[in-house]
PDB file of N, CA and C in Angstrom:
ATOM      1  N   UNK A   1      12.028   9.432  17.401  1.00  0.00           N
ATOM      2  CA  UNK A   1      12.955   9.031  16.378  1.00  0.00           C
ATOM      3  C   UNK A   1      14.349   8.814  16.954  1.00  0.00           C
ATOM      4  N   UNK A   2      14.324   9.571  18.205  1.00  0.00           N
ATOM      5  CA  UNK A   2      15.753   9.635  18.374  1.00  0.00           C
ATOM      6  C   UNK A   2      15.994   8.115  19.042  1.00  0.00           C
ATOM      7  N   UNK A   3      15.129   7.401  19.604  1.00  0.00           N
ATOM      8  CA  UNK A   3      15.206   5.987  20.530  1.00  0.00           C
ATOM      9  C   UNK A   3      15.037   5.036  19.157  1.00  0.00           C
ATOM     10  N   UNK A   4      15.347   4.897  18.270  1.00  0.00           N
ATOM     11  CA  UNK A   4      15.094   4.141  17.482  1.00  0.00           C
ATOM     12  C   UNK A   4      16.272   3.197  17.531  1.00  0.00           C
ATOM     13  N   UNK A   5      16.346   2.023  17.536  1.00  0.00           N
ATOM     14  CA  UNK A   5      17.770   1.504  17.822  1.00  0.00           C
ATOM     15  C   UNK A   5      18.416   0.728  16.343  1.00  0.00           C
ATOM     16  N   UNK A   6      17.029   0.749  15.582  1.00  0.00           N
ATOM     17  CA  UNK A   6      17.398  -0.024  14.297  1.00  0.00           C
ATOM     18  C   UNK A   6      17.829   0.789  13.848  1.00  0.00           C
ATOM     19  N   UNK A   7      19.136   0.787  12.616  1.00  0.00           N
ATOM     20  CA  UNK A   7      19.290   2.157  12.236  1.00  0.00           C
ATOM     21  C   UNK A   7      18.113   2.060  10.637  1.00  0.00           C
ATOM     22  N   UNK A   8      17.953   0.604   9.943  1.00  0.00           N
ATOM     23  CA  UNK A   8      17.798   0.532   8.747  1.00  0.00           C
ATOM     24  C   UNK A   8      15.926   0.710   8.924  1.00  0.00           C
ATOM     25  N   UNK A   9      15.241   0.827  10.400  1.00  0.00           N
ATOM     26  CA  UNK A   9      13.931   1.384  10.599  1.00  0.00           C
ATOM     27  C   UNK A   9      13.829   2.335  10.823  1.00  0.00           C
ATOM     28  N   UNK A  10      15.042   3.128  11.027  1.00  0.00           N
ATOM     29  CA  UNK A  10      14.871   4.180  11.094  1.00  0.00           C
ATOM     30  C   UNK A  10      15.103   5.355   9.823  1.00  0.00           C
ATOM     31  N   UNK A  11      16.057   4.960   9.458  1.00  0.00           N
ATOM     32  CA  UNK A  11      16.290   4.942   7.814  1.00  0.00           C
ATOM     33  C   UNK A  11      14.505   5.104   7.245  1.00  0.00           C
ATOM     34  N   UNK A  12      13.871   4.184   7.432  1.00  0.00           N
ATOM     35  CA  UNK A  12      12.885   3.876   6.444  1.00  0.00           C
ATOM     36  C   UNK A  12      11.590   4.951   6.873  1.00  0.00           C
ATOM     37  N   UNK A  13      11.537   5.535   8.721  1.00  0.00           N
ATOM     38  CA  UNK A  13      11.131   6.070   9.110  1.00  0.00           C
ATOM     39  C   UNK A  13      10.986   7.752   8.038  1.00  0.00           C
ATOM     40  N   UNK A  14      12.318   8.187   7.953  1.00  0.00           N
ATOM     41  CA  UNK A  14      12.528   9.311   7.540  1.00  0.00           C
ATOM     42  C   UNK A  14      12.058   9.366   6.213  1.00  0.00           C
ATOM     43  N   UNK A  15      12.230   8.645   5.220  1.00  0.00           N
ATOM     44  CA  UNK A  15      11.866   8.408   3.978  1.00  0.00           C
ATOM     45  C   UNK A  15      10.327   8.457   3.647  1.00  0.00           C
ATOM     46  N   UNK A  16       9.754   7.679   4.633  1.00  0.00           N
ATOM     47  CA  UNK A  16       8.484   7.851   4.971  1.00  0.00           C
ATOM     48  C   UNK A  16       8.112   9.452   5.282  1.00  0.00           C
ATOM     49  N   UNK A  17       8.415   9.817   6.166  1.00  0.00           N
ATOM     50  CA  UNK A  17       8.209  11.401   6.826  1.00  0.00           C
ATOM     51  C   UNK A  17       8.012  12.471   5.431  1.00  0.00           C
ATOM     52  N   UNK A  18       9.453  11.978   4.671  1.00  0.00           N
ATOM     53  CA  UNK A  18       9.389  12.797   3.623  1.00  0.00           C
ATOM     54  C   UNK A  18       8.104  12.583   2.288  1.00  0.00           C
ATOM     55  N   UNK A  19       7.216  11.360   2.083  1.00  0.00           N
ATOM     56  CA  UNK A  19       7.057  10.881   0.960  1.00  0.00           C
ATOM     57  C   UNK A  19       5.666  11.541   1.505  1.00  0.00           C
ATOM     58  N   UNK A  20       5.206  11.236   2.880  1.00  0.00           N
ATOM     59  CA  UNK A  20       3.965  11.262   3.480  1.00  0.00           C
ATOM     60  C   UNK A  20       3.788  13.052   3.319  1.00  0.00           C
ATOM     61  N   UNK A  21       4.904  13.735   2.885  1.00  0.00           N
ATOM     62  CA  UNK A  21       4.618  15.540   3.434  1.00  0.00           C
ATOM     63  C   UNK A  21       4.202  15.784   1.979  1.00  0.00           C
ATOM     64  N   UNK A  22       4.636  14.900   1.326  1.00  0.00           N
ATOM     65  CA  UNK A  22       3.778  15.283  -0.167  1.00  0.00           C
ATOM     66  C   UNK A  22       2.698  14.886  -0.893  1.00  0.00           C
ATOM     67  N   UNK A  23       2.546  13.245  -0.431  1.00  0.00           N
ATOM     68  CA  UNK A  23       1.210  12.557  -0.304  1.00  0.00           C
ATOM     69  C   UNK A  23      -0.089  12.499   0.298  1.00  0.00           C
ATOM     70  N   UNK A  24      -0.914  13.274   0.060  1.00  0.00           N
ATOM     71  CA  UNK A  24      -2.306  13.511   0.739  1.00  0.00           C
ATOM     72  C   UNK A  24      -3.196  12.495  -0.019  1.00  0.00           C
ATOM     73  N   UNK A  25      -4.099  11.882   0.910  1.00  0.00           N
ATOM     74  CA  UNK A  25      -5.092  11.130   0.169  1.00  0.00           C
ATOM     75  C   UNK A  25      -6.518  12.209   0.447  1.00  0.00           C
ATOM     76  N   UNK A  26      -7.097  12.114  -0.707  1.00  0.00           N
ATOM     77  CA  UNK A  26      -8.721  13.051  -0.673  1.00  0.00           C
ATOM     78  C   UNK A  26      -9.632  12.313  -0.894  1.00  0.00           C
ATOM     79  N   UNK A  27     -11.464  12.655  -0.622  1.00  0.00           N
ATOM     80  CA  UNK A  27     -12.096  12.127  -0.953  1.00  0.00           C
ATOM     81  C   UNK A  27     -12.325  11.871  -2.569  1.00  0.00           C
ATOM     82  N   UNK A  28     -11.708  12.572  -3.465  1.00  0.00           N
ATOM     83  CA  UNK A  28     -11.723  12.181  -4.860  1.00  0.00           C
ATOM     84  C   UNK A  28     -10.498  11.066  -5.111  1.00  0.00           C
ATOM     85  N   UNK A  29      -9.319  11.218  -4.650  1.00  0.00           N
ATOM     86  CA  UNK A  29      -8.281  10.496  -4.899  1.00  0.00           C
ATOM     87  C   UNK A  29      -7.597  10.107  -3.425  1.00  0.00           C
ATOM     88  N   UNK A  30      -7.810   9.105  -2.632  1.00  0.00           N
ATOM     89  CA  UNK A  30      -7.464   8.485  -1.679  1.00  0.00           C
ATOM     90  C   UNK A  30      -6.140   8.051  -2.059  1.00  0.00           C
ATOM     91  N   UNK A  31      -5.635   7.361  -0.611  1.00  0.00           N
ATOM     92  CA  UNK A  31      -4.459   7.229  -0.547  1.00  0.00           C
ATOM     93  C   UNK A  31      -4.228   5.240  -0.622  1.00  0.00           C
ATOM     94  N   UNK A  32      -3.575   5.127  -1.333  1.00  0.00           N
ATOM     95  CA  UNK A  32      -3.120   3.416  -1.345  1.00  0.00           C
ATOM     96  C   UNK A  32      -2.179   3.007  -1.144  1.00  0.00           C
ATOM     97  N   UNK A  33      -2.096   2.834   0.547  1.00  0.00           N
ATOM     98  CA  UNK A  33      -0.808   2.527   1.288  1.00  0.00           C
ATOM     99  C   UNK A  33      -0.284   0.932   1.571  1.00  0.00           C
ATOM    100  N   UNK A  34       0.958   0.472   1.810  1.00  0.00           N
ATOM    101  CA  UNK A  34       1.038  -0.609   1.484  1.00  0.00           C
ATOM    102  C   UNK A  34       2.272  -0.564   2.864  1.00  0.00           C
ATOM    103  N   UNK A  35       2.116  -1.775   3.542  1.00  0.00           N
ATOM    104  CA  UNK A  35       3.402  -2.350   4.936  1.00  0.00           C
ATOM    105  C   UNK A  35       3.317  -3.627   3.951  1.00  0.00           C
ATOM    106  N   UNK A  36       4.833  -3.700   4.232  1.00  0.00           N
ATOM    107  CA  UNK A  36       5.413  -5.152   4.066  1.00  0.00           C
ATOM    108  C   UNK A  36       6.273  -5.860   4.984  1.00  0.00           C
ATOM    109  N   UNK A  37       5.843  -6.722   6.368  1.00  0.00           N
ATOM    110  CA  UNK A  37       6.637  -7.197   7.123  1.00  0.00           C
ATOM    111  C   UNK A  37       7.377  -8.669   5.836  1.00  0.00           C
ATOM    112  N   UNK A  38       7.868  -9.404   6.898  1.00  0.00           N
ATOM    113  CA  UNK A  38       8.998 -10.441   6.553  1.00  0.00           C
ATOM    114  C   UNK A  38       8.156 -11.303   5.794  1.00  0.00           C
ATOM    115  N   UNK A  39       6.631 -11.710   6.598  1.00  0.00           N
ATOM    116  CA  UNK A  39       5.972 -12.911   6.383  1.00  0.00           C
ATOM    117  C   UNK A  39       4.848 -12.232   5.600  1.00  0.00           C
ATOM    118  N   UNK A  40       4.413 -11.099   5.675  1.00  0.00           N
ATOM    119  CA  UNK A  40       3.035 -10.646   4.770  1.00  0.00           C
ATOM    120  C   UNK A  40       3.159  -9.142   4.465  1.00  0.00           C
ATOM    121  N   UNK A  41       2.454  -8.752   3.564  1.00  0.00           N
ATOM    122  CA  UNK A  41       1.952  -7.889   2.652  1.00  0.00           C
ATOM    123  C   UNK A  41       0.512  -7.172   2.826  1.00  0.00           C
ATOM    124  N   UNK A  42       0.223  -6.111   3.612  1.00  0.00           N
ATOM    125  CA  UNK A  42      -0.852  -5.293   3.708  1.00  0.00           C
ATOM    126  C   UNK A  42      -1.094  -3.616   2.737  1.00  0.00           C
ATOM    127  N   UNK A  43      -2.227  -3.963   2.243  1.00  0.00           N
ATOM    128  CA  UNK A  43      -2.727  -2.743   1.644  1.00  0.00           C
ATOM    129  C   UNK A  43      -4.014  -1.992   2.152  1.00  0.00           C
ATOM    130  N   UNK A  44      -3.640  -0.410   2.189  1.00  0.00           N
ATOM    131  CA  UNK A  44      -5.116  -0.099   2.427  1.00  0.00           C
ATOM    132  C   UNK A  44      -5.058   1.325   1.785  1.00  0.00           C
ATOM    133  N   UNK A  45      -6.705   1.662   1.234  1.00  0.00           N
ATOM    134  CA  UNK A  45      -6.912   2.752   1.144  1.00  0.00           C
ATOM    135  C   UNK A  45      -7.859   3.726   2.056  1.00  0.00           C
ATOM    136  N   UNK A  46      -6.871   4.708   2.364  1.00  0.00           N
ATOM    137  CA  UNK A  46      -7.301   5.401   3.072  1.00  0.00           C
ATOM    138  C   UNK A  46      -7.724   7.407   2.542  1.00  0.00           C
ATOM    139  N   UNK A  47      -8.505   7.538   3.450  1.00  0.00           N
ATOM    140  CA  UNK A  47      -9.249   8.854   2.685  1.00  0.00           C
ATOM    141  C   UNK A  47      -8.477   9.913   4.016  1.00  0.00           C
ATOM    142  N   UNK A  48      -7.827  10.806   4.061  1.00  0.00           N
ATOM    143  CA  UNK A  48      -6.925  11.765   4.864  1.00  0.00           C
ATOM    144  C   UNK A  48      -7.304  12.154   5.451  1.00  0.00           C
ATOM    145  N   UNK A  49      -8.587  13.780   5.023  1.00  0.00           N
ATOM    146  CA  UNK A  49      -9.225  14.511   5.116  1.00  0.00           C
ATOM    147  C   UNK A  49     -10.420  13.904   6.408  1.00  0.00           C
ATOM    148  N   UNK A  50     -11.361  12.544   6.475  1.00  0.00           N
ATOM    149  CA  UNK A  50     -11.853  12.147   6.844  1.00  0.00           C
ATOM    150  C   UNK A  50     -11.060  11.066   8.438  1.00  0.00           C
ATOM    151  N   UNK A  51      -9.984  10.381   8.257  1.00  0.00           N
ATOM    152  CA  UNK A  51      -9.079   9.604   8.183  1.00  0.00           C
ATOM    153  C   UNK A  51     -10.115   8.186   8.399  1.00  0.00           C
ATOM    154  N   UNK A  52     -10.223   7.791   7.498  1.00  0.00           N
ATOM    155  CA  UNK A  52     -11.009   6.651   7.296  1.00  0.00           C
ATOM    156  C   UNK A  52     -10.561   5.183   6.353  1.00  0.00           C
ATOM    157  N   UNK A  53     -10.745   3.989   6.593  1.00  0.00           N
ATOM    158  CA  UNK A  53     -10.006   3.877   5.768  1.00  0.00           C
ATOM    159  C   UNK A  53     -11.331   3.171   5.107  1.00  0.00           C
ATOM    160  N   UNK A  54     -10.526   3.383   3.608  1.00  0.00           N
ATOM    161  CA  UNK A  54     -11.876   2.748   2.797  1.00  0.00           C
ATOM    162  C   UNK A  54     -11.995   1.250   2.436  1.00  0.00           C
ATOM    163  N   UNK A  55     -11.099   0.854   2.094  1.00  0.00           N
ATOM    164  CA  UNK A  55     -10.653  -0.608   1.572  1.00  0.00           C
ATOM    165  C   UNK A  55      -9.428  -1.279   2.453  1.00  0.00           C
ATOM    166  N   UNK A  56      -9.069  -2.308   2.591  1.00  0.00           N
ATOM    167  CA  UNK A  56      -7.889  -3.179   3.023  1.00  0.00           C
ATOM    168  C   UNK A  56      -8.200  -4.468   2.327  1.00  0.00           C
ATOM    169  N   UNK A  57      -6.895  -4.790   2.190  1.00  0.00           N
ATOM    170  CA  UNK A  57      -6.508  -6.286   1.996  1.00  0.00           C
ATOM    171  C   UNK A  57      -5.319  -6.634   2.537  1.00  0.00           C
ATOM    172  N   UNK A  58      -5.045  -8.298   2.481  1.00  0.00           N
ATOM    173  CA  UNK A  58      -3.543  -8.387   3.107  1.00  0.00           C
ATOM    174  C   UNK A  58      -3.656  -9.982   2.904  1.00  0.00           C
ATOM    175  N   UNK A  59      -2.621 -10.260   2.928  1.00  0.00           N
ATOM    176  CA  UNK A  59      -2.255 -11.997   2.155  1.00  0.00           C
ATOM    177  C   UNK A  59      -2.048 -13.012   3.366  1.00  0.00           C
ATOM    178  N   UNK A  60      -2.704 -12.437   4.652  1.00  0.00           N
ATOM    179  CA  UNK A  60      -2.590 -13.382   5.894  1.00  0.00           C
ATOM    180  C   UNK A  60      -3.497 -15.123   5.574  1.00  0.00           C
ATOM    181  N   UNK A  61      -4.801 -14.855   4.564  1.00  0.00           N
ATOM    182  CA  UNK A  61      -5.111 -15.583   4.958  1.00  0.00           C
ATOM    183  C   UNK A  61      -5.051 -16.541   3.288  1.00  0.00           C
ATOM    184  N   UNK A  62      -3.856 -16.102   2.208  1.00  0.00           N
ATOM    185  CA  UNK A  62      -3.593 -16.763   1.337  1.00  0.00           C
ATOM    186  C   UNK A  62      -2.698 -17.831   1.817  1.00  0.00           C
ATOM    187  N   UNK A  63      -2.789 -19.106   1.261  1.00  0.00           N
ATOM    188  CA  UNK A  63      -2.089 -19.953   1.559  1.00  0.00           C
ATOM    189  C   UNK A  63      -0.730 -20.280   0.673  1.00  0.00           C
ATOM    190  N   UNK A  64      -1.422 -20.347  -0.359  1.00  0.00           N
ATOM    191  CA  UNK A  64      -0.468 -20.877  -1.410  1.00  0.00           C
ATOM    192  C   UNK A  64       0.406 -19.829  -2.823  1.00  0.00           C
ATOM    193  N   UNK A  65       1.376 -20.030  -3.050  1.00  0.00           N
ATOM    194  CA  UNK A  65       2.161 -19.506  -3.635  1.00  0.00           C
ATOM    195  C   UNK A  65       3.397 -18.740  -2.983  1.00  0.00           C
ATOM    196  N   UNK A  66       4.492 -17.746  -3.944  1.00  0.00           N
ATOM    197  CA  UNK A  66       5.547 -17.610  -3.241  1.00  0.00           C
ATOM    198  C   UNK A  66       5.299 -16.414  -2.498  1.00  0.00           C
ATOM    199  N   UNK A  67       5.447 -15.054  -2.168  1.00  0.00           N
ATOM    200  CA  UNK A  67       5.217 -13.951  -1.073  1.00  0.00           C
ATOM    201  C   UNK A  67       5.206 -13.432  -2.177  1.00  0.00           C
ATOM    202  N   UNK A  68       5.546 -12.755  -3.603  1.00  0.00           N
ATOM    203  CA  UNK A  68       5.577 -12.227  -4.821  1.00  0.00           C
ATOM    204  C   UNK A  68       4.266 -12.521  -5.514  1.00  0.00           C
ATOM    205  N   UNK A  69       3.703 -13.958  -5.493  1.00  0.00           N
ATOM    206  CA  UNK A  69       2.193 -14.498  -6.293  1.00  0.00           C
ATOM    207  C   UNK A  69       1.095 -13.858  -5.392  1.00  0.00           C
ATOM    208  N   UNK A  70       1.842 -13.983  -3.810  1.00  0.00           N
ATOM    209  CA  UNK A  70       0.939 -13.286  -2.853  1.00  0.00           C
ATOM    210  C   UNK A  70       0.485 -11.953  -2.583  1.00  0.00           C
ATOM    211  N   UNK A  71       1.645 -11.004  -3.026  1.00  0.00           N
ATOM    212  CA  UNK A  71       1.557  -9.633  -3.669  1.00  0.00           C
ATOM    213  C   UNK A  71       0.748  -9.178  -4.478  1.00  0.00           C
ATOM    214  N   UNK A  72       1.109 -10.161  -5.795  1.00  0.00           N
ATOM    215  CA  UNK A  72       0.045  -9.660  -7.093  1.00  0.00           C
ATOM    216  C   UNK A  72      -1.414  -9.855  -6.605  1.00  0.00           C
ATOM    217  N   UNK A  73      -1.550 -10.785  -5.744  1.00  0.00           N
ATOM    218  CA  UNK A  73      -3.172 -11.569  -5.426  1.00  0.00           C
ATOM    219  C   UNK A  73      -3.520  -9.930  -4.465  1.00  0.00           C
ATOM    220  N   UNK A  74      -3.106  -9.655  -3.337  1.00  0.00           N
ATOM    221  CA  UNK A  74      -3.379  -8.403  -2.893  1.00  0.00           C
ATOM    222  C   UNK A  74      -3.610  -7.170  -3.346  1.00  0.00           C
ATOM    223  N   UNK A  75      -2.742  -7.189  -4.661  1.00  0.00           N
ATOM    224  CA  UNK A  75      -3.103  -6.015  -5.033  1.00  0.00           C
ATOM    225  C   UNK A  75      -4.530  -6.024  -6.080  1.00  0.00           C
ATOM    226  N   UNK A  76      -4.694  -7.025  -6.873  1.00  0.00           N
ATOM    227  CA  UNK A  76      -5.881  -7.566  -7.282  1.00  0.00           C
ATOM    228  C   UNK A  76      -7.245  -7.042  -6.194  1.00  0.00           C
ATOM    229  N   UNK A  77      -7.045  -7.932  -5.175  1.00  0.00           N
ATOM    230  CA  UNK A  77      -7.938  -7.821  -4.325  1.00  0.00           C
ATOM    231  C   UNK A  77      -8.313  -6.153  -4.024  1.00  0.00           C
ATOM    232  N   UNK A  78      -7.191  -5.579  -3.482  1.00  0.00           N
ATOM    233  CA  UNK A  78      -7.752  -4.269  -3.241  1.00  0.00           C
ATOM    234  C   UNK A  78      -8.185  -3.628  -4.149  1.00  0.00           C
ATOM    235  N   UNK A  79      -7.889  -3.786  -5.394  1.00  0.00           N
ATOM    236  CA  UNK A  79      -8.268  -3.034  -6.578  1.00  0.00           C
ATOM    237  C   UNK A  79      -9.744  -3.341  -7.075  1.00  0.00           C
ATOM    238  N   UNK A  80     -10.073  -4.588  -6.671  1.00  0.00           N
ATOM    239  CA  UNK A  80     -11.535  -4.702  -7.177  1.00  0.00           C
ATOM    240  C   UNK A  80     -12.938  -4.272  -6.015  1.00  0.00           C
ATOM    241  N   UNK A  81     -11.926  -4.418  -4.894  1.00  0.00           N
ATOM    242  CA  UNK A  81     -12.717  -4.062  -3.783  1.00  0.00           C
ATOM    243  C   UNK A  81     -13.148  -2.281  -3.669  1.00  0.00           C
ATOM    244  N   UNK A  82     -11.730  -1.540  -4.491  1.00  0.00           N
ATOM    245  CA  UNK A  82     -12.050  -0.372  -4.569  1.00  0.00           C
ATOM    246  C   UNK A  82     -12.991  -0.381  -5.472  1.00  0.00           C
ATOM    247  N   UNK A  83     -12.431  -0.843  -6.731  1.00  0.00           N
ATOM    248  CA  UNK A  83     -13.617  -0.474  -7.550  1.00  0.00           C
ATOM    249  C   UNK A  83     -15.062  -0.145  -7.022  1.00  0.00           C
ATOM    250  N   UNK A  84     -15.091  -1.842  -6.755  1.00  0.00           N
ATOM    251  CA  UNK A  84     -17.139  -1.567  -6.093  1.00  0.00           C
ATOM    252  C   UNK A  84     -17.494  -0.487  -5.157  1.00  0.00           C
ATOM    253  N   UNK A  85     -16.453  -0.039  -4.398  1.00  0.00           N
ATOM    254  CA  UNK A  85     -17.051   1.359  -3.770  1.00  0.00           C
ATOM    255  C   UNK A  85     -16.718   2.522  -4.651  1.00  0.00           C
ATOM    256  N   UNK A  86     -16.367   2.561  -6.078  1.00  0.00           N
ATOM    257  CA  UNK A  86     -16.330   3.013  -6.611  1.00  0.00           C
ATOM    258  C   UNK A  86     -15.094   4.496  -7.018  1.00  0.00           C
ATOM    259  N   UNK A  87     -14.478   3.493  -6.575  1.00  0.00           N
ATOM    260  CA  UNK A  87     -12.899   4.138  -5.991  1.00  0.00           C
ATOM    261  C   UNK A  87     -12.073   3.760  -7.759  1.00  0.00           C
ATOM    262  N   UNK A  88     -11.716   5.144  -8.373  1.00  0.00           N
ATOM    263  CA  UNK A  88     -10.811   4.382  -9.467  1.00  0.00           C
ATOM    264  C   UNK A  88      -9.490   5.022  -9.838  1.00  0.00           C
ATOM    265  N   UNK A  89      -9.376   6.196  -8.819  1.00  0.00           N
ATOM    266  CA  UNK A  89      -8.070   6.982  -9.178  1.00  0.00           C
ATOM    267  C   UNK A  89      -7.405   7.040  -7.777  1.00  0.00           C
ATOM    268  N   UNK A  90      -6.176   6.493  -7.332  1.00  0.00           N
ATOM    269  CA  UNK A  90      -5.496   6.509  -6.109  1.00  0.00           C
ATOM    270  C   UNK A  90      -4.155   7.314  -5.971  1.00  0.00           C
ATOM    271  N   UNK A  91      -3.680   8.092  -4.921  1.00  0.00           N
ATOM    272  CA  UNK A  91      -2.221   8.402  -5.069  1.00  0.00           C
ATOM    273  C   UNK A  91      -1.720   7.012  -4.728  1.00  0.00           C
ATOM    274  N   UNK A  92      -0.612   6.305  -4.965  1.00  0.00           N
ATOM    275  CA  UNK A  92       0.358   5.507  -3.775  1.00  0.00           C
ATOM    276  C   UNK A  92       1.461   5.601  -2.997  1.00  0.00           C
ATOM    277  N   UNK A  93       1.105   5.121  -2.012  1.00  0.00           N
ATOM    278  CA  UNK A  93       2.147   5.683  -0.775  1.00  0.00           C
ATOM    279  C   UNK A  93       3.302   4.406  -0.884  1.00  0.00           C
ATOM    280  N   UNK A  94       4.100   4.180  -0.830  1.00  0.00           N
ATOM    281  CA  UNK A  94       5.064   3.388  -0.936  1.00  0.00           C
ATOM    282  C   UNK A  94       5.455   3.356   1.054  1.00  0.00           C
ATOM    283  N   UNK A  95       4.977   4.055   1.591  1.00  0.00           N
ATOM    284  CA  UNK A  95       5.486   3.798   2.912  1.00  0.00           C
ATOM    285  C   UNK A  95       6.986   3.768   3.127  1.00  0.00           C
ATOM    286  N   UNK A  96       8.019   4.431   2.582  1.00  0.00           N
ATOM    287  CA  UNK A  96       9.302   4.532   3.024  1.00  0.00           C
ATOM    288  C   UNK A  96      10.202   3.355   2.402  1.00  0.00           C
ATOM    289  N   UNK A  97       9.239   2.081   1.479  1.00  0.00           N
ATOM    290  CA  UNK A  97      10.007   1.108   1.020  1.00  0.00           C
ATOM    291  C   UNK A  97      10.265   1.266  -0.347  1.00  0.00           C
ATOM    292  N   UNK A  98      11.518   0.665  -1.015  1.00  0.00           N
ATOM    293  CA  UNK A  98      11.903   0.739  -2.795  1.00  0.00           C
ATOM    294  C   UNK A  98      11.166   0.484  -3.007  1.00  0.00           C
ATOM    295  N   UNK A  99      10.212   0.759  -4.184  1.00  0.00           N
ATOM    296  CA  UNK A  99       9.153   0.238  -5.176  1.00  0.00           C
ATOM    297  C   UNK A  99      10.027  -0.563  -6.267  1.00  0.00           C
ATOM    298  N   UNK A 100      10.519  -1.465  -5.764  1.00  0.00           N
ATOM    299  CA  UNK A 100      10.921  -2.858  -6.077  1.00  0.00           C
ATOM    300  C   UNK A 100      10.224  -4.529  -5.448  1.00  0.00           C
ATOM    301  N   UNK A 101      10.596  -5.173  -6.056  1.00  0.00           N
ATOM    302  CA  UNK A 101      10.386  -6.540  -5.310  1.00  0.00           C
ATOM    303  C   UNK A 101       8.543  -6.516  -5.241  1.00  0.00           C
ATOM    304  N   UNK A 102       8.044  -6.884  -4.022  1.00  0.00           N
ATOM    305  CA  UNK A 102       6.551  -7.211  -3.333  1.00  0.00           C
ATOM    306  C   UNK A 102       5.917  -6.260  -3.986  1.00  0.00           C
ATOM    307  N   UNK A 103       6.101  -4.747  -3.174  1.00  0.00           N
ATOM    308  CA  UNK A 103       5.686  -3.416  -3.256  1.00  0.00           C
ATOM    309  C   UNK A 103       5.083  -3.504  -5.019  1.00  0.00           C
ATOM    310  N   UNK A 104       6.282  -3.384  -5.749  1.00  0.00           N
ATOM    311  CA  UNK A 104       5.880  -3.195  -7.224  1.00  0.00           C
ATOM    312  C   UNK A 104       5.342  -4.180  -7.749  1.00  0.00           C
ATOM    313  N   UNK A 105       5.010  -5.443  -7.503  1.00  0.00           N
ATOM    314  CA  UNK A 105       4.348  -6.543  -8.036  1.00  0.00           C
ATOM    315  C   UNK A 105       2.502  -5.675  -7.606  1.00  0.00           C
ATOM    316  N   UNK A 106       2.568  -5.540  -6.216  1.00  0.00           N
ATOM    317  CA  UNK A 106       1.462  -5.153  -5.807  1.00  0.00           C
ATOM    318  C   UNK A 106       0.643  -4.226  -6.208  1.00  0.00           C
ATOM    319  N   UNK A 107       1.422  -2.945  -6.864  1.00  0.00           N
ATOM    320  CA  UNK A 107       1.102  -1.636  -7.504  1.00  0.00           C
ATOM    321  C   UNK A 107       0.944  -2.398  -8.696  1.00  0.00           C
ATOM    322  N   UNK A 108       1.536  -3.127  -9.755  1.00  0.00           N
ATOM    323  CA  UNK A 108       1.230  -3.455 -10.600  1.00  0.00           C
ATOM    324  C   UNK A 108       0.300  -3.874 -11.275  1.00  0.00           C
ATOM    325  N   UNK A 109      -0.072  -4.853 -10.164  1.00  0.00           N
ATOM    326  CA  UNK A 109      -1.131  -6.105  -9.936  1.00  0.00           C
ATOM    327  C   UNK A 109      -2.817  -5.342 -10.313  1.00  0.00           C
ATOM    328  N   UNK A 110      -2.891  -3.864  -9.133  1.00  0.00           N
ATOM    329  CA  UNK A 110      -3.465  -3.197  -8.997  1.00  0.00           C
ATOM    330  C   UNK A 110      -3.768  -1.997 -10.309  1.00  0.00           C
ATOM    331  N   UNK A 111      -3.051  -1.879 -10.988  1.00  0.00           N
ATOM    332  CA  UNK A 111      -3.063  -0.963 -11.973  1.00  0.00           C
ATOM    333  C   UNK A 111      -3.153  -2.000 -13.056  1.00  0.00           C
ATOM    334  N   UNK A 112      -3.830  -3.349 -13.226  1.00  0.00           N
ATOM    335  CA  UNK A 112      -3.878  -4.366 -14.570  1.00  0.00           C
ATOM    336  C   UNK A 112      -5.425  -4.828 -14.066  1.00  0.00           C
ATOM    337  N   UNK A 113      -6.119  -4.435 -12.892  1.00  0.00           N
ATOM    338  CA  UNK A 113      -7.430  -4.318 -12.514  1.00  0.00           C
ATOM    339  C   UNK A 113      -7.746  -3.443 -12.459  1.00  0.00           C
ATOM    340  N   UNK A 114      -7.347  -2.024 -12.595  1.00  0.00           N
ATOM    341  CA  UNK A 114      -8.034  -1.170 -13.463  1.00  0.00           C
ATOM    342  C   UNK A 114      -8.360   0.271 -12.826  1.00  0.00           C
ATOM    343  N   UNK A 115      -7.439  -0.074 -11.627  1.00  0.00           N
ATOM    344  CA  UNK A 115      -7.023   0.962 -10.712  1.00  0.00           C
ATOM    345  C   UNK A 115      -5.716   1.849 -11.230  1.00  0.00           C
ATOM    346  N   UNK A 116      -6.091   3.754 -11.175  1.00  0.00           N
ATOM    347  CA  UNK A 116      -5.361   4.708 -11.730  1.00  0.00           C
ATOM    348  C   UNK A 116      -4.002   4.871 -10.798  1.00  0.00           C
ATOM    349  N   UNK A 117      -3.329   5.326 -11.170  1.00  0.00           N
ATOM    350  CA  UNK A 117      -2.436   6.077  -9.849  1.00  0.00           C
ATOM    351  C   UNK A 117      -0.816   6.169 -10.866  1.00  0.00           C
TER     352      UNK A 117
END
């Protein structure tokens, strides 16, 4: 942490540290973590205890719409993909970012397909 030269990644580092010491994903209620670089949007659920991950999605290979239409489409996706493995109650990890903008389109998206959290 201490070589970190960005200060605003590092910033996001700590936030993370803190969110992750309270967030456990289990085999009843997994974890639904989400990175958002510049150009794309990745989700995955992952099980802690095991460290496995159960589901992913990510908007690399959507073409069309704005990075926000591309959000909602991801979180869709992971949510139905959980479903069929029969996944319907998640914590979410926000990964150190505002649950504004992408992030919350994505959680949203995901909780209107029918995923808990």
């Amino acid at each position: 942490m201490k070589n970190i030269k960005n200060i605003k990644l590092a910033k996001r580092f700590r936030i993370k540290k803190r969110i992750r010491s309270q967030v456990k994903g289990t085999t009843e209620r997994p974890r639904l973590t989400v990175f958002r670089s510049n150009k794309s949007i990745y989700a995955q659920i992952i099980d802690d205890t095991t460290r496995t991950t159960l589901v992913s999605a990510s908007d690399t290979k959507i073409e069309k719409g704005s990075k926000a239409e591309r959000a909602a489409e991801v979180g869709k996706t992971v949510a139905k993909a959980a479903l069929d493995k029969k996944i319907d109650t998640v914590v979410f990890d926000r990964n150190g970012y505002k649950y504004i903008g992408r992030v919350k389109t994505l959680a949203e998206s995901a909780r209107e397909e029918g995923l808990k959290f």
